[in-house]
N, C-alpha and C. Protein backbone atom coordinates (compact mmCIF):
# COMPACT_ATOMS: atom_id res chain seq x y z
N UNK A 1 -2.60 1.63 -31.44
CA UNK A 1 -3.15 1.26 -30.17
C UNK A 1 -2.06 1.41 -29.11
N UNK A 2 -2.44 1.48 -28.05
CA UNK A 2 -1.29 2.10 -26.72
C UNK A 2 -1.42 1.74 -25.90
N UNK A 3 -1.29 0.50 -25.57
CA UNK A 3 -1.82 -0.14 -23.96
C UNK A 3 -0.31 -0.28 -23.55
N UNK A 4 -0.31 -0.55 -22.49
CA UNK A 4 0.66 -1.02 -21.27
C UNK A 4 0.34 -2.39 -20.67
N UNK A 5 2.00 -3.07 -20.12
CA UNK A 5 1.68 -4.17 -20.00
C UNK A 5 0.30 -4.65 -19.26
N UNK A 6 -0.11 -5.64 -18.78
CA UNK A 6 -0.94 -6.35 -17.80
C UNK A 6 -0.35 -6.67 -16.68
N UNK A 7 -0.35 -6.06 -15.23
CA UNK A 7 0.07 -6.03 -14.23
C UNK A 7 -0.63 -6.52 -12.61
N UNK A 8 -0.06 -7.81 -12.51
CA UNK A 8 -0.97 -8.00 -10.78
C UNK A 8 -0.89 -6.65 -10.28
N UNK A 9 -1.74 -6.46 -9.11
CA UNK A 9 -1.83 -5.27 -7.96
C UNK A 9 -0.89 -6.58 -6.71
N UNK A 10 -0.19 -6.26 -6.23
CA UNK A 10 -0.03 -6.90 -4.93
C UNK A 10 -0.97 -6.58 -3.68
N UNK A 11 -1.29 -7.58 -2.87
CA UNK A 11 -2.31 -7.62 -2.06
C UNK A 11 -3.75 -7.34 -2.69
N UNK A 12 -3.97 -6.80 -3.34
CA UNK A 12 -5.79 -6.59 -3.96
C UNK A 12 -6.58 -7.86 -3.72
N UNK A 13 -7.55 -7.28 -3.17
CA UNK A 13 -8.39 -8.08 -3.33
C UNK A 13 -9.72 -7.82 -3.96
N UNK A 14 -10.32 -8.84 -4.89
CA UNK A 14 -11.35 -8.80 -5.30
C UNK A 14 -12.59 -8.24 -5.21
N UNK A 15 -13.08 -7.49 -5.48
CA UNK A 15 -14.51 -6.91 -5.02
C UNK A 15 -15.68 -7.95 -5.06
N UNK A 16 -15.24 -8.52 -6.02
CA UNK A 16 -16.59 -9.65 -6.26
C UNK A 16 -16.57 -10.62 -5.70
N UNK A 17 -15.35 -11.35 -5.58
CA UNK A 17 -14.92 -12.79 -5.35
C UNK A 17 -14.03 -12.83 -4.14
N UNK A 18 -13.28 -12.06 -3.77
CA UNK A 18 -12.59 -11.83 -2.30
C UNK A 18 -11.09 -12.20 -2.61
N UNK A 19 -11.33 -13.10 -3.81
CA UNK A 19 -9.72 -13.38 -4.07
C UNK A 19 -8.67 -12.47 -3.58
N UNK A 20 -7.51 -12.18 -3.11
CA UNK A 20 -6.27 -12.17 -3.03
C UNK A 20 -5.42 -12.41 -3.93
N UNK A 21 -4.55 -11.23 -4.68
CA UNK A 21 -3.97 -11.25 -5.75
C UNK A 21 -4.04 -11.54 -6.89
N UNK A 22 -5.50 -11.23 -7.48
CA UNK A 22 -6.15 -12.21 -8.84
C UNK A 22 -5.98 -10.46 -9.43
N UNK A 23 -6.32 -9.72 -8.78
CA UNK A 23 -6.32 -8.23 -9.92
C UNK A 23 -5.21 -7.59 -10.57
N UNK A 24 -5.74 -7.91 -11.97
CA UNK A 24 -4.53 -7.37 -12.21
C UNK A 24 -5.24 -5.90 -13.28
N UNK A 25 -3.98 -4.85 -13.67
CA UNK A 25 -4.16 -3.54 -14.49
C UNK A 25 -3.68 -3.73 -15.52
N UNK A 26 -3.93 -2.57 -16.67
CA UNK A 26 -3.31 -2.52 -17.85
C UNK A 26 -4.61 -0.52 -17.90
N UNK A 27 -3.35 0.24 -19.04
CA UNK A 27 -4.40 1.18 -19.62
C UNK A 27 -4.05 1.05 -20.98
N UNK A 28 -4.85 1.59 -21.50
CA UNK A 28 -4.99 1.26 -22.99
C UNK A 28 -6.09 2.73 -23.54
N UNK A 29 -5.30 2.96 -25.01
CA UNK A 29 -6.34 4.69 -24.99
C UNK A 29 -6.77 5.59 -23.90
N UNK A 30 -5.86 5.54 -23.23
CA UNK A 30 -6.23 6.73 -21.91
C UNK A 30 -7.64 6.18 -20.87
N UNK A 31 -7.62 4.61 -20.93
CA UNK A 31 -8.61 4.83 -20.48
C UNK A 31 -7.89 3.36 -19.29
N UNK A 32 -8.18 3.07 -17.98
CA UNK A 32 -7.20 1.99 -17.31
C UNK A 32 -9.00 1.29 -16.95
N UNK A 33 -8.05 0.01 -16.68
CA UNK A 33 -8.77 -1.56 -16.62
C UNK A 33 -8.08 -2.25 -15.92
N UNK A 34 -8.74 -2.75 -14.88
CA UNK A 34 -8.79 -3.32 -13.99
C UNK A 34 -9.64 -5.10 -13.99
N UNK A 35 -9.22 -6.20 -13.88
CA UNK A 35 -9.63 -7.51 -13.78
C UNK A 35 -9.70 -8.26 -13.13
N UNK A 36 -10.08 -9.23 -12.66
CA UNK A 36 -9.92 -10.24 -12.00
C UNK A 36 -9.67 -11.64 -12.36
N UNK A 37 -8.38 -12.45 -12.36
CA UNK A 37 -8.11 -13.84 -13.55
C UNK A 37 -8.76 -14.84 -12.49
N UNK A 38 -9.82 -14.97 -11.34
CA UNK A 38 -10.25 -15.84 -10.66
C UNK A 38 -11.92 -15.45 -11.13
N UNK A 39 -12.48 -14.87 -11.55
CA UNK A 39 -13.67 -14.54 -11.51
C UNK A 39 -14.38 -13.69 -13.14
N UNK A 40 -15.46 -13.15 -13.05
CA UNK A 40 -15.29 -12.14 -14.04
C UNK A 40 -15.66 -10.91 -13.69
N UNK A 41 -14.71 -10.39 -13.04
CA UNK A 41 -14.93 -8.85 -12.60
C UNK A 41 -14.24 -7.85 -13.13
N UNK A 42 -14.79 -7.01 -14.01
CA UNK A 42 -13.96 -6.35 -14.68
C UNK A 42 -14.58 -4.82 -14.59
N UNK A 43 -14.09 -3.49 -14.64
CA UNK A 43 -13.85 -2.68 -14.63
C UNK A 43 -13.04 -1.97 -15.42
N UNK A 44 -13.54 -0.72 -15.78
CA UNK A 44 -12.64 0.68 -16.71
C UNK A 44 -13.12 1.83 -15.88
N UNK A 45 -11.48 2.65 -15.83
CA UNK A 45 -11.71 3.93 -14.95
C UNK A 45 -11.15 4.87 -15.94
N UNK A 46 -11.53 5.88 -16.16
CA UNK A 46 -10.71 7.28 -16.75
C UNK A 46 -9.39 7.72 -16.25
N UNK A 47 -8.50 7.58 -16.93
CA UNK A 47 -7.00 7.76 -16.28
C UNK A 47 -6.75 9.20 -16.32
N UNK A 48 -6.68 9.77 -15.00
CA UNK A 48 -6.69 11.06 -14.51
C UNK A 48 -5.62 11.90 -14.89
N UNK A 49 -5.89 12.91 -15.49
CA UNK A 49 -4.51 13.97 -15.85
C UNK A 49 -3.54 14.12 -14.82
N UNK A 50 -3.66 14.37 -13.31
CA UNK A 50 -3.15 14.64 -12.51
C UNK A 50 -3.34 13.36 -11.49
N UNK A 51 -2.13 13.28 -11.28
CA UNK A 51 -1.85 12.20 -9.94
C UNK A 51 -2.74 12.18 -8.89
N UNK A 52 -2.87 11.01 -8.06
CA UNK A 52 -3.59 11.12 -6.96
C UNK A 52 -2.88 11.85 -5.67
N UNK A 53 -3.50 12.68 -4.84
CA UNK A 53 -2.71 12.96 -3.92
C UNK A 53 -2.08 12.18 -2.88
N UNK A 54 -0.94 13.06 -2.40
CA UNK A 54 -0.89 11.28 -1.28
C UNK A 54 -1.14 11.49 -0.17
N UNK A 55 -1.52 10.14 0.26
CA UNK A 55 -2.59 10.45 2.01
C UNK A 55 -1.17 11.07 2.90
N UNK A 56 -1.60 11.96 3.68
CA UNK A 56 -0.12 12.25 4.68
C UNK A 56 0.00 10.97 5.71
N UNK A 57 1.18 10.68 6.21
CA UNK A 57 1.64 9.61 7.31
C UNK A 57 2.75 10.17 7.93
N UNK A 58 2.96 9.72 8.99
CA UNK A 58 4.19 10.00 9.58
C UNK A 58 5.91 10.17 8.97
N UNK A 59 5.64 9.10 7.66
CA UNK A 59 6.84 8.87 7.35
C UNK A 59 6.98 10.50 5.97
N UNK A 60 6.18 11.03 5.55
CA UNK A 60 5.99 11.44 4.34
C UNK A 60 5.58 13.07 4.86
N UNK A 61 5.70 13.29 6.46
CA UNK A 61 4.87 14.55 6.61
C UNK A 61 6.86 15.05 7.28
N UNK A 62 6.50 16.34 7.06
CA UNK A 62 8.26 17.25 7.58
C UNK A 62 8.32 16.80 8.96
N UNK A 63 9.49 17.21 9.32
CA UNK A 63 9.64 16.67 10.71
C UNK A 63 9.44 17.70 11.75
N UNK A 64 9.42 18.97 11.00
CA UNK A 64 8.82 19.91 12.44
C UNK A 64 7.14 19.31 12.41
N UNK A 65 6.31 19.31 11.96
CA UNK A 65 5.23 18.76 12.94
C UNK A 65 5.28 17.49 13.31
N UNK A 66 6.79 16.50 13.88
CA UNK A 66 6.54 15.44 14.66
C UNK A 66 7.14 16.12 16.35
N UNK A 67 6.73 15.22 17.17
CA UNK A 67 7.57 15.72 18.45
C UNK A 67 8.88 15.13 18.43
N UNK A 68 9.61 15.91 18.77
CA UNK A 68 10.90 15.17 19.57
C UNK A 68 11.60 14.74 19.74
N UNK A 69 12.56 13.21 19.53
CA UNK A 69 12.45 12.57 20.27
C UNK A 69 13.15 12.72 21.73
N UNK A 70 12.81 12.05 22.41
CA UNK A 70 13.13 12.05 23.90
C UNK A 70 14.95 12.03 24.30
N UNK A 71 15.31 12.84 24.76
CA UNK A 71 16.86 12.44 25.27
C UNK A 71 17.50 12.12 26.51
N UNK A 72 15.71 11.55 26.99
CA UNK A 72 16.51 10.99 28.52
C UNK A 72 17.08 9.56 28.46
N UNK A 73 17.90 9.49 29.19
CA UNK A 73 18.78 8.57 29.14
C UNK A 73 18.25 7.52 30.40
N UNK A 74 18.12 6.18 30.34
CA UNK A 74 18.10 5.80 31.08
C UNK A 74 18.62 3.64 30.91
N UNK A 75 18.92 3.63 32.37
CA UNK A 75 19.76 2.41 32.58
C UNK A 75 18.76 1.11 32.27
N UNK A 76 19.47 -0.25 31.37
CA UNK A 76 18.80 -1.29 31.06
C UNK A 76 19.28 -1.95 32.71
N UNK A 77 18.61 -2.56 32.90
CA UNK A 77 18.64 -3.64 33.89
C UNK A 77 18.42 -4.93 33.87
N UNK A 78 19.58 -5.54 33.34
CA UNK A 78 19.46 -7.23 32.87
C UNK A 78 19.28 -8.37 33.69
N UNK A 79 18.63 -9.00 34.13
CA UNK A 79 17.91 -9.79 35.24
C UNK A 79 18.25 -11.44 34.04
N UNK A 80 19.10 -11.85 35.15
CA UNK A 80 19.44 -13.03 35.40
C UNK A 80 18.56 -14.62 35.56
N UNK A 81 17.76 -14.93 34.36
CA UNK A 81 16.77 -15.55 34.24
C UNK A 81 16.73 -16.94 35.88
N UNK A 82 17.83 -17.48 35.77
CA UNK A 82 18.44 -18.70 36.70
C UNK A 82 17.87 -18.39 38.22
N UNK A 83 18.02 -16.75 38.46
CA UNK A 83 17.79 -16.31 39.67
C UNK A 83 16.57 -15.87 40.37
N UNK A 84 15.96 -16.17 41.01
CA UNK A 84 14.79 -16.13 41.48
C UNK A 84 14.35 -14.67 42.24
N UNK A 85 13.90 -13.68 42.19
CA UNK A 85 13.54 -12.48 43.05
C UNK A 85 12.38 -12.45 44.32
């Protein structure tokens, strides 16, 4: 038999019950499971040969398609709370 430990998801929440951090994973025979220790919600998904793709974001996409950044320079102006304008 070949399972892997039993693992919270951080942040998950419950489908059934709404809980917050009750789901936890494990796969076992190629096949993954998903739970809930507040409720009885349970689930099995087919554990996919190939990874999920990953969503693109700013942080994860090359940097020629971001703009820029800006190199104008310009002066802070610190204003003297005490003093009235």
């Amino acid at each position: 038999m070949n399972q892997t430990p039993k693992r919270f998801i951080a942040g998950a929440i419950c489908p059934r019950c709404a809980a917050m951090d009750r789901i936890r994973t494990w796969e076992q025979n190629g096949i993954r499971y998903r739970d809930c220790v507040s409720c009885d919600f349970f689930e099995q998904l087919p554990v996919e040969d190939e990874p999920p793709r990953e969503l693109p974001t700013r942080v994860n996409q090359p940097r020629d398609n971001q703009q820029p950044a800006s190199q104008e320079i310009t002066p802070v102006r610190i204003l003297d709370p005490g003093r009235r304008h």
